[in-house]
N, C-alpha and C. Protein backbone atom coordinates (compact mmCIF):
# COMPACT_ATOMS: atom_id res chain seq x y z
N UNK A 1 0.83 -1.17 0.00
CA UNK A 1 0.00 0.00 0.00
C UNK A 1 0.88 1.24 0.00
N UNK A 2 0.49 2.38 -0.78
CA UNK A 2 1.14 3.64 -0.55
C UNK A 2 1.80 3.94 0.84
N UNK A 3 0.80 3.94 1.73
CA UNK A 3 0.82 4.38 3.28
C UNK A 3 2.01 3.70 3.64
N UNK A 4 2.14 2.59 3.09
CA UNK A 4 3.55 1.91 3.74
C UNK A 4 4.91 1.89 3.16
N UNK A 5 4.53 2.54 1.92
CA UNK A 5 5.96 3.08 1.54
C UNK A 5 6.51 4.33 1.71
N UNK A 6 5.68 5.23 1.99
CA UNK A 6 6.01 6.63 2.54
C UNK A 6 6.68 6.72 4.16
N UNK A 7 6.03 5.68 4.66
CA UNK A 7 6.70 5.06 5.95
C UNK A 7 7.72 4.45 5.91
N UNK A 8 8.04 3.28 5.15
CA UNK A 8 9.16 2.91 4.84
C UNK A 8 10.33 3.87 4.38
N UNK A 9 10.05 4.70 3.35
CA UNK A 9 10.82 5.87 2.47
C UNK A 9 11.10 6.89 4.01
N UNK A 10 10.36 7.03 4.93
CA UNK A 10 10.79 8.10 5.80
C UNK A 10 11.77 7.23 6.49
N UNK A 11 11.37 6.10 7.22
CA UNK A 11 11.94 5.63 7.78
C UNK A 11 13.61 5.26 7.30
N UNK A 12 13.93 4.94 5.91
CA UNK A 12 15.29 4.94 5.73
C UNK A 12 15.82 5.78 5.09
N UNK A 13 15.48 7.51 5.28
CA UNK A 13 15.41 8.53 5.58
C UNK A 13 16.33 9.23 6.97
N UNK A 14 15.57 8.61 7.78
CA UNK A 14 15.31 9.19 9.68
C UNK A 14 14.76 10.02 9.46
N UNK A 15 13.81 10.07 8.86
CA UNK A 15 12.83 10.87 9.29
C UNK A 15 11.80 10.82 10.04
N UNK A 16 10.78 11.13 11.20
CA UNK A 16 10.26 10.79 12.06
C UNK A 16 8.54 10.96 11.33
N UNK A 17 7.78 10.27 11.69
CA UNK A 17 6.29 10.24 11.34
C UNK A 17 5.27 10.60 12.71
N UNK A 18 4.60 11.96 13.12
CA UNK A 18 3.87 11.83 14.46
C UNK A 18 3.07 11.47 14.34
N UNK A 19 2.56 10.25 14.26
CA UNK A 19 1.65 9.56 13.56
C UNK A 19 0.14 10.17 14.97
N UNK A 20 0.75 10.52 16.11
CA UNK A 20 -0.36 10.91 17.33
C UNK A 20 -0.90 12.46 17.17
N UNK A 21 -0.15 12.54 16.07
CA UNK A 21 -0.66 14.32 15.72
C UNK A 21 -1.71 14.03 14.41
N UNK A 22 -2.28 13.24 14.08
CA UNK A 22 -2.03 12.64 12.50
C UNK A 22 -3.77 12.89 12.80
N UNK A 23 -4.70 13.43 11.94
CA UNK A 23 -6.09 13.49 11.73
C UNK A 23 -6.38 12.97 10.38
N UNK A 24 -7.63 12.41 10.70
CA UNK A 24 -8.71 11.93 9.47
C UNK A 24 -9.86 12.51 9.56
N UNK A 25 -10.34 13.04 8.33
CA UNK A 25 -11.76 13.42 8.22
C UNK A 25 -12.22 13.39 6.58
N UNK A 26 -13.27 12.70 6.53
CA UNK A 26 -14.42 12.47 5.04
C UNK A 26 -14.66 13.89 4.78
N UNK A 27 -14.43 14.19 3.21
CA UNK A 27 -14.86 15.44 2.57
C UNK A 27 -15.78 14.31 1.46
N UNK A 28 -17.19 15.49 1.22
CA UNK A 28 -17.73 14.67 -0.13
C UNK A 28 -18.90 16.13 -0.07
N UNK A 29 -19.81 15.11 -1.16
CA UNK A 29 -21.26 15.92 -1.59
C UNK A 29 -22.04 15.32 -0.07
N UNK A 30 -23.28 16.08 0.27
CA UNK A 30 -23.76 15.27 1.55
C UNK A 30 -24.06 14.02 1.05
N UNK A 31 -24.73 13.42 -0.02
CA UNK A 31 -24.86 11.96 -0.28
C UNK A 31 -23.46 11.31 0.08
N UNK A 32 -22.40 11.52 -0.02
CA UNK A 32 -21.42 11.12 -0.33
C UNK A 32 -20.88 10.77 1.30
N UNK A 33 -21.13 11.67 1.98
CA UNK A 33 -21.10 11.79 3.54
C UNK A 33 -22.24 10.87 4.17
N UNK A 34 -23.12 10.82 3.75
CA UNK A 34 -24.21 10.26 3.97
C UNK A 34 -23.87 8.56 4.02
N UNK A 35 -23.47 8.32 2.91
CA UNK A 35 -22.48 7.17 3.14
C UNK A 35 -21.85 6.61 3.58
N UNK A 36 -20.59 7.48 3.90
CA UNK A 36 -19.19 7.52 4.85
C UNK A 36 -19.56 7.79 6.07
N UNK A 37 -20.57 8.13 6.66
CA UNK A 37 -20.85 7.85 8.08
C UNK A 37 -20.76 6.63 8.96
N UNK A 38 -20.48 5.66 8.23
CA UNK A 38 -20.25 4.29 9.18
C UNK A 38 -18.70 4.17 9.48
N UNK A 39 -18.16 5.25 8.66
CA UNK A 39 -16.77 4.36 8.87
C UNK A 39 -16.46 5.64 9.93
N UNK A 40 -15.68 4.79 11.23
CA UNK A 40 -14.90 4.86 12.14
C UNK A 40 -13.73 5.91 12.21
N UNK A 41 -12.98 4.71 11.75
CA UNK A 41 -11.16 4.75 11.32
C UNK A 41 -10.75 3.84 10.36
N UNK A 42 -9.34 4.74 9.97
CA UNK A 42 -9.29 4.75 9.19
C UNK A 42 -7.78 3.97 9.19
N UNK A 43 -7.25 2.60 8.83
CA UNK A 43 -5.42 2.41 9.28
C UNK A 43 -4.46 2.79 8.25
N UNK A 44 -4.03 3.99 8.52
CA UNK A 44 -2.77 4.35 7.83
C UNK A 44 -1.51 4.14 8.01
N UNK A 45 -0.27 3.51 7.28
CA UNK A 45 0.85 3.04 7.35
C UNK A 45 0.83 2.15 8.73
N UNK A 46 -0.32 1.20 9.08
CA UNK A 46 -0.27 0.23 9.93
C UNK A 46 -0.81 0.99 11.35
N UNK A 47 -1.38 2.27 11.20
CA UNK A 47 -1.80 2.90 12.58
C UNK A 47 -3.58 3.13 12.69
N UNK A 48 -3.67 2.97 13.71
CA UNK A 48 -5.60 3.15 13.10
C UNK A 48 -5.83 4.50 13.74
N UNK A 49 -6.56 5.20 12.62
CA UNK A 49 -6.67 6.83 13.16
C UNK A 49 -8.02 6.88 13.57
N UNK A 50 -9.38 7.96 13.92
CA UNK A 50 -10.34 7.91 14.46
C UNK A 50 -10.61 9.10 13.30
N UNK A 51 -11.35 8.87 12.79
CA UNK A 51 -12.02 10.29 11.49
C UNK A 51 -12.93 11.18 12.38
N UNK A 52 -12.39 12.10 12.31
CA UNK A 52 -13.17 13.49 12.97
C UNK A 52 -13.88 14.27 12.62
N UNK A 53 -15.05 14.91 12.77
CA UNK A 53 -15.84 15.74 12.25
C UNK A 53 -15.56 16.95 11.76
N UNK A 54 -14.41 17.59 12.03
CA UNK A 54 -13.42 18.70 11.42
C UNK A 54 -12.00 18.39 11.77
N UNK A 55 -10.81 18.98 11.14
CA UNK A 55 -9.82 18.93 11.52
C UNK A 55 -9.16 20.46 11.35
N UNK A 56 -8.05 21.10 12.02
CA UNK A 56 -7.28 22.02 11.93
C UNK A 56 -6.09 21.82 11.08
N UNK A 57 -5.96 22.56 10.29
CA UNK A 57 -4.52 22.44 9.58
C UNK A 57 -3.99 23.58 9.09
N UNK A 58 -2.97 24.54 9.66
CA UNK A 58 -2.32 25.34 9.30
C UNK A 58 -2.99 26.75 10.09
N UNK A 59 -3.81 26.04 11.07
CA UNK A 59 -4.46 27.49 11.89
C UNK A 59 -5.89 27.22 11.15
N UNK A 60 -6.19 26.46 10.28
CA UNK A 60 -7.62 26.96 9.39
C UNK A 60 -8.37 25.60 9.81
N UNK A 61 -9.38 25.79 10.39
CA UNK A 61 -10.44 24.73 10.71
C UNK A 61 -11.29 24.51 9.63
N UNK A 62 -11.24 22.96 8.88
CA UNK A 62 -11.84 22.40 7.86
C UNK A 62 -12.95 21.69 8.45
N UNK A 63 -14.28 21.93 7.23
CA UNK A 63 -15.23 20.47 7.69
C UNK A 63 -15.56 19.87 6.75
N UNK A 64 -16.35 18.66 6.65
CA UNK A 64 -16.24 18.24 6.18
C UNK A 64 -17.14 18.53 4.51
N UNK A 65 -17.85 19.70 4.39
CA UNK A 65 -18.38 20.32 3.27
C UNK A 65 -17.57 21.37 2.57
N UNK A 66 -16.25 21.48 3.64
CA UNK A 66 -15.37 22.76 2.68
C UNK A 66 -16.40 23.76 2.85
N UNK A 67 -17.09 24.23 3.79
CA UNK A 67 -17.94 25.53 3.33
C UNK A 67 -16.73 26.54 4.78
N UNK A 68 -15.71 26.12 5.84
CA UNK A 68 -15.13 27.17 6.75
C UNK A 68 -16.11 28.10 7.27
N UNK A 69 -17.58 27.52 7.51
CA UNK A 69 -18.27 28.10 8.69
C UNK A 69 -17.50 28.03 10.12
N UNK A 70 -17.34 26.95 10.23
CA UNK A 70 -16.73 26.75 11.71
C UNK A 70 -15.62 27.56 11.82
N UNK A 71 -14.74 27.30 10.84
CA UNK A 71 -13.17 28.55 11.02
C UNK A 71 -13.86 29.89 10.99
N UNK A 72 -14.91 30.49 9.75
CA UNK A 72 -15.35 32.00 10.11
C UNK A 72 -15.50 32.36 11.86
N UNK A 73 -16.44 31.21 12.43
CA UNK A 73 -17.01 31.52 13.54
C UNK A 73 -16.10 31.67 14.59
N UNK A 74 -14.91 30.60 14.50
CA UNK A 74 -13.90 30.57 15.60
C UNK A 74 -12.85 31.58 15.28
N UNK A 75 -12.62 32.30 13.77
CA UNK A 75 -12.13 33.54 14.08
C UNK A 75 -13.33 34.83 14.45
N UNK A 76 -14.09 35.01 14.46
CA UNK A 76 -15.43 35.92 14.55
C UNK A 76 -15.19 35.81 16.40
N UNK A 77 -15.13 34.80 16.66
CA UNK A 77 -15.24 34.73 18.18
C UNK A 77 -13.97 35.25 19.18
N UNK A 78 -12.58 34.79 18.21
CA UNK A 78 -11.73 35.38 18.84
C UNK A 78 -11.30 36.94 18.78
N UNK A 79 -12.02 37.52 17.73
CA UNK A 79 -12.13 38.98 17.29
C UNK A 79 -12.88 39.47 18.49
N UNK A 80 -14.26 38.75 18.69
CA UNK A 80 -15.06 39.46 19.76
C UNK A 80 -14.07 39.37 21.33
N UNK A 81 -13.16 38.51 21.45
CA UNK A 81 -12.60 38.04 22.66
C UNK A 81 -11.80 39.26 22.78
N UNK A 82 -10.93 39.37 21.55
CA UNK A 82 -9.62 40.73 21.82
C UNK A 82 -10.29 41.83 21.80
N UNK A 83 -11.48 42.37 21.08
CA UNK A 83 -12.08 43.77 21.00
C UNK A 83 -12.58 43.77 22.78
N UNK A 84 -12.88 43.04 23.35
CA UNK A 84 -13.66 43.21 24.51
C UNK A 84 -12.87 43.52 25.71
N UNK A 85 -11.21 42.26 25.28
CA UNK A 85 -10.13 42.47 26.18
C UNK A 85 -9.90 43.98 26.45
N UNK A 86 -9.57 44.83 25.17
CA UNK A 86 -9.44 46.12 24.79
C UNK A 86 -10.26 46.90 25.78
């Protein structure tokens, strides 16, 4: 499988994998989600991950429709937090 050669390839590398930092989450059409709701986890390069209902990556909170309601709101909220600190 892919997953296990990118592991392998890091590994005789030294390169390290945090595989405990590591998120899964289903993007689709809602039918498509609608679907993918049974599955769990997910085992990548021999690790079993837990698929999450959003994930963070790079500061930007994704869900699983790509629409960044949730990131608008959680920056909207921290705006209201610092204007108030002020």
């Amino acid at each position: 499988m892919c997953t296990h050669d990118v592991k392998s390839c890091s590994d005789d590398n030294d390169l390290l994998q945090n595989i405990n930092k590591s998120e899964v989450m289903t993007t689709g059409t809602p039918s498509q989600l609608c679907l993918a709701e049974t599955i769990d986890s997910v085992t990548v390069a021999g690790t079993s991950l837990t698929v999450s209902s959003q994930l963070k990556s790079l500061g930007d909170i994704v869900d699983p429709k790509l629409t960044f309601d949730r990131h608008v709101s959680s920056v909207c909220r921290a705006c209201n937090y610092h204007i108030w600190a002020l």
